[in-house]
Protein backbone atom coordinates (compact mmCIF):
# COMPACT_ATOMS: atom_id res chain seq x y z
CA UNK A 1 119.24 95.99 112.15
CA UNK A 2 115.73 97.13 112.58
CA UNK A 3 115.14 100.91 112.53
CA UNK A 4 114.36 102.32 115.71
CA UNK A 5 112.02 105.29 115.09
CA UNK A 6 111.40 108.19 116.80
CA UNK A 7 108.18 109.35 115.72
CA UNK A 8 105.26 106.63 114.42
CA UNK A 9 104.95 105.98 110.36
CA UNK A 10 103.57 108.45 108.23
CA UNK A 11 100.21 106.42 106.64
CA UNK A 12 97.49 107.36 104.23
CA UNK A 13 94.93 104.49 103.97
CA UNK A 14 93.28 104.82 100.20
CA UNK A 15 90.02 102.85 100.32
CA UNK A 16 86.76 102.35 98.41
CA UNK A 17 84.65 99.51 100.40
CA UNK A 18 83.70 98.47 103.95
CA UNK A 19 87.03 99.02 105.39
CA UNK A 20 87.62 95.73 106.98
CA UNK A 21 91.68 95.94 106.21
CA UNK A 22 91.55 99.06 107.36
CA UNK A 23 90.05 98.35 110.86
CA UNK A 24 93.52 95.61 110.84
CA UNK A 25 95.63 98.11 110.55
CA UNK A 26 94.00 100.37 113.36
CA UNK A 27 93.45 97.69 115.70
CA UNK A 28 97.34 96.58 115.34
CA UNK A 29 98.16 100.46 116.28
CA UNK A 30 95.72 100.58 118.95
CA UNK A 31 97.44 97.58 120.45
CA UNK A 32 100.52 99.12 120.29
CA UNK A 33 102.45 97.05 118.57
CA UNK A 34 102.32 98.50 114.92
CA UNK A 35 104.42 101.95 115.02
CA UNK A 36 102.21 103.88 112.93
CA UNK A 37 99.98 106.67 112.56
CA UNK A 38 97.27 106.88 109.94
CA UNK A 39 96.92 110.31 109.13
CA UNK A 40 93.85 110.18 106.59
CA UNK A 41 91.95 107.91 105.24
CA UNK A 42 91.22 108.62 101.76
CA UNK A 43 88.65 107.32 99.69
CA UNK A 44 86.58 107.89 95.82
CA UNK A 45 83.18 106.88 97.39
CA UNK A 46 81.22 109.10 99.71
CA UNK A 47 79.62 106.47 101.29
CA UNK A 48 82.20 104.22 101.61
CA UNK A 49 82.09 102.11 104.94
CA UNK A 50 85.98 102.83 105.56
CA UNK A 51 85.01 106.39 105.71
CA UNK A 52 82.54 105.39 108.97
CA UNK A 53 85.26 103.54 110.36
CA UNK A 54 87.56 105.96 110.16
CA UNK A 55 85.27 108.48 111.99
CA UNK A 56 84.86 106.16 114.79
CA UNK A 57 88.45 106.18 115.39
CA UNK A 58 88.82 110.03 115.14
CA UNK A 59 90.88 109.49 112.23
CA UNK A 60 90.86 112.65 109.31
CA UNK A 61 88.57 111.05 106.49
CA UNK A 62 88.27 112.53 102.85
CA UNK A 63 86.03 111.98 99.91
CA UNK A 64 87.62 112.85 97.19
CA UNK A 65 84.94 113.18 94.04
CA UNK A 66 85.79 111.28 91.17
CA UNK A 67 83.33 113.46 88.79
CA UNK A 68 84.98 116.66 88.34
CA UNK A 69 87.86 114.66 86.30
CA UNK A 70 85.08 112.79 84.43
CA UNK A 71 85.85 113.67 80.62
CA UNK A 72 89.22 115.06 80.64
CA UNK A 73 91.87 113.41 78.61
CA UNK A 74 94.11 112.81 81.82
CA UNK A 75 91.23 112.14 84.35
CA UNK A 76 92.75 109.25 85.90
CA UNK A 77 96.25 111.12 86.08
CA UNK A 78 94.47 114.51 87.39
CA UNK A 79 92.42 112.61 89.99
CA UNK A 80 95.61 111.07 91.32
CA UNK A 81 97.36 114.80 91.07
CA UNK A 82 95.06 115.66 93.26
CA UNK A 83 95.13 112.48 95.69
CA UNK A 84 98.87 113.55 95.08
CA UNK A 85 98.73 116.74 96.73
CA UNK A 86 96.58 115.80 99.96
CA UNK A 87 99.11 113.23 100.50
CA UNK A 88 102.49 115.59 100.78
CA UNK A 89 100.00 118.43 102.65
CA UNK A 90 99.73 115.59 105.26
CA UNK A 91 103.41 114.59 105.10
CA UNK A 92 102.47 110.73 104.46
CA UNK A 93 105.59 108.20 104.20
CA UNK A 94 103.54 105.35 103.32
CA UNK A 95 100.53 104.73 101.24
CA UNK A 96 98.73 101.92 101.80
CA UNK A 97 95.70 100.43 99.67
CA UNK A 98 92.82 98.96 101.24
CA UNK A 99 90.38 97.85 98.79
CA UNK A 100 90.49 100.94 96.72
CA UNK A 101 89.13 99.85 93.43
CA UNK A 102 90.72 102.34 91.37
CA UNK A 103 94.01 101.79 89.40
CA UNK A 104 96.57 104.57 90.55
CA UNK A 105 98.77 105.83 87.17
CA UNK A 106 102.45 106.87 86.91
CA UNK A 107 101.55 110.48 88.55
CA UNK A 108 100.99 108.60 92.22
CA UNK A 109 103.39 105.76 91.58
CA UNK A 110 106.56 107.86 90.62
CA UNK A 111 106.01 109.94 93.58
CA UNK A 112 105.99 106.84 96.23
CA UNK A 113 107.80 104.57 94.38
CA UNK A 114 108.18 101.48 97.16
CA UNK A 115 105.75 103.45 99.49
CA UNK A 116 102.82 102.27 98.00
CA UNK A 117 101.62 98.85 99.37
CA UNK A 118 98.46 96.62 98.44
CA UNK A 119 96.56 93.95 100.10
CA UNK A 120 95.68 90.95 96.94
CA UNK A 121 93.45 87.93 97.70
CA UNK A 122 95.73 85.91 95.63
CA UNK A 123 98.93 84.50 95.79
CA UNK A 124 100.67 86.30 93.32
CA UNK A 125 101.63 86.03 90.82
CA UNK A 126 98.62 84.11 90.03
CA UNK A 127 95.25 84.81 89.45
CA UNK A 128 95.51 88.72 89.40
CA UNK A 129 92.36 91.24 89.09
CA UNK A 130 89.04 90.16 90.11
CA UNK A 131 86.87 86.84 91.27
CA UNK A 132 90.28 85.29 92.32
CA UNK A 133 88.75 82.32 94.51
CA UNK A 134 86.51 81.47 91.87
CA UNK A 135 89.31 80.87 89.64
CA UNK A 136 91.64 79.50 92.35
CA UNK A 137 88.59 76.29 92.56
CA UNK A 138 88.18 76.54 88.94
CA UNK A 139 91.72 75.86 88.32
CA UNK A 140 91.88 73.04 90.90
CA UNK A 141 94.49 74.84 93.05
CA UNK A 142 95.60 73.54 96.21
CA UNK A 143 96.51 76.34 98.19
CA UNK A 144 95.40 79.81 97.96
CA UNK A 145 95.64 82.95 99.96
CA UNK A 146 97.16 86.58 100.20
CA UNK A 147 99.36 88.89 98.87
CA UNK A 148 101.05 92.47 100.24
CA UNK A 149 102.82 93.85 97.51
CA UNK A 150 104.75 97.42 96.57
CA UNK A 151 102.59 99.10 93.87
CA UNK A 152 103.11 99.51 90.29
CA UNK A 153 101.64 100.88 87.07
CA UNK A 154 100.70 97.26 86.31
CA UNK A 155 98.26 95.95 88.13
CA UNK A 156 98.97 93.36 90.73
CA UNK A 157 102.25 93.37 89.45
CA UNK A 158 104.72 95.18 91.89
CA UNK A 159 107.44 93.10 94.06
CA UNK A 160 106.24 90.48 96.89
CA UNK A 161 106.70 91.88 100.44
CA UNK A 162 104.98 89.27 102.26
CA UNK A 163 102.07 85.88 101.78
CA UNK A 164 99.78 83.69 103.40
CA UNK A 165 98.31 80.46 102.67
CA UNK A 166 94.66 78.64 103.15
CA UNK A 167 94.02 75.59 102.07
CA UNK A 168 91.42 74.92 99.69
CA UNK A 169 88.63 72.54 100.56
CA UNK A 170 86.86 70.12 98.72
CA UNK A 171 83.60 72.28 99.79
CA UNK A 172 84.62 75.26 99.45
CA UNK A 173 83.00 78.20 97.54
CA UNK A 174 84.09 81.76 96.36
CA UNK A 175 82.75 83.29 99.28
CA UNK A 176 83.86 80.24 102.02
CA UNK A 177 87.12 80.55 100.75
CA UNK A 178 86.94 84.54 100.37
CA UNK A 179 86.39 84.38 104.31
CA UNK A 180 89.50 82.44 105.42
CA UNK A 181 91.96 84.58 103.13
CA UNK A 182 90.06 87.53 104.74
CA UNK A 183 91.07 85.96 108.51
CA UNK A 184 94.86 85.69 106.72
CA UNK A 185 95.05 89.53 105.49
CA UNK A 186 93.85 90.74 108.79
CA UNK A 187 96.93 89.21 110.03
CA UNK A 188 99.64 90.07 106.76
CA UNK A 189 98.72 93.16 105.95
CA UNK A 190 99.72 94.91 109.42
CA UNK A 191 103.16 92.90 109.55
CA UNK A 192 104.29 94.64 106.20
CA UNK A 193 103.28 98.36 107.17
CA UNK A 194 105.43 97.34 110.34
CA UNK A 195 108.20 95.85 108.48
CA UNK A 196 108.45 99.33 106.44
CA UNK A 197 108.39 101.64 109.82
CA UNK A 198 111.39 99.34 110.72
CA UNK A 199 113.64 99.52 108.15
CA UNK A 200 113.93 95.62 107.40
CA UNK A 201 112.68 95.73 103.33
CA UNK A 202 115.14 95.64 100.78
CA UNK A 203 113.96 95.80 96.90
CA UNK A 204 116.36 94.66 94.34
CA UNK A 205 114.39 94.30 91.15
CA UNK A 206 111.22 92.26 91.52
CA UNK A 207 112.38 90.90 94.86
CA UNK A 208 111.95 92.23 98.35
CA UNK A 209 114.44 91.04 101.19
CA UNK A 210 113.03 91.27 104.53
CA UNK A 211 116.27 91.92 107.09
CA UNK A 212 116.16 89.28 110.05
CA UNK A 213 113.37 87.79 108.11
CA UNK A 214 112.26 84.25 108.58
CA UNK A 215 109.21 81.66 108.14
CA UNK A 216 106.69 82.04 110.81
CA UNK A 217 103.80 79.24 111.77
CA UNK A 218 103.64 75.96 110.32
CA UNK A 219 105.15 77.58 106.28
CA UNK A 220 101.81 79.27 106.26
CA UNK A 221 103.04 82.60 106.71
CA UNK A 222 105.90 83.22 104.23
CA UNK A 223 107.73 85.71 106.25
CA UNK A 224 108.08 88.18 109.64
């Protein structure tokens, strides 16, 4: 049964773009029917849009500067010590990642393992990294879409929470198709961060049971 909480989720948002996941996840708490709190919003670019969005909302945003690690040994593993350390000041359960175009190492992943999430435009397992819709046309695909995932030290790599599907059209260009996965991970990415703050996911190896779960739509959602 779901998890009936007392107080709303814990989340950090880590971003490094406009923010447009971001504003998702705010609008489904401003609605009231996401139990969650986003307690900062985090990001390795000072003039990142997310940052402006968070502002707007009167949410806590950070800049945390990328250069002072620049030529250490460990700078990716410092930088994420000191992500690391914002995080647990501010108490966050969840992490979630919102376009943040860094990779996060072992020293943030251990910490949160399964309470890191990420937002692909892919359905993984295929066609991780970058200029996925390209290669989704290139390869003749049928289908494309999105991905929210746990995090790992590999990248794109951690166990499936939830997907959606787009078809792909005959017309249909990186960006076109970019557009109408967007419309899709407005709509995922919220459901999984909800999922968490109740209780219903399960990992067992690379697989991630959703309790009470079941298809939702017309088999273009995968799960709810």
């Amino acid at each position: 049964m779901p998890i009936n909480r007392t107080t709303p989720l814990r989340v950090a948002v880590l971003a490094s773009g406009r923010g447009s996941n971001l504003q998702s996840i705010i609008d489904a708490i401003e609605a009231g029917w996401l139990q969650a709190q986003i307690v900062a919003v985090i990001s390795n670019k000072k003039d990142a849009g997310a940052l402006e969005r968070a502002r707007k909302h009167g949410l806590k945003d950070l800049f945390i500067d990328p250069k002072p690690f620049l030529g250490r040994p460990d700078s990716r593993e410092a930088y994420d010590r000191s992500l690391l350390d914002i995080l647990q000041q501010h108490e966050v359960e969840l992490v979630l990642l919102a376009g943040y175009m860094k990779i996060v190492t072992a020293a943030l992943v251990n910490a949160y393992v399964n309470r890191i999430m990420n937002i692909h435009p892919s359905l993984l397992p295929s066609f991780p990294g970058l200029d996925v819709q390209k290669k989704a046309i290139d390869w003749g695909c049928k289908l494309a879409g999105c991905t929210v995932h746990f995090v790992t030290e590999g990248v794109d790599e951690g166990p499936i929470i939830i997907q959606a599907a787009v078809p792909i059209l005959n017309d249909d260009t990186p960006e076109t198709l970019a557009d109408r996965i967007l419309v899709q991970e407005h709509k995922i990415y919220p459901r999984a961060v909800q999922l968490f703050a109740e209780g219903r996911l399960k990992v067992e190896g690379r697989r991630v049971f959703i309790n009470d779960g079941k298809p939702v739509g017309e088999a273009i959602i995968s799960a709810a």
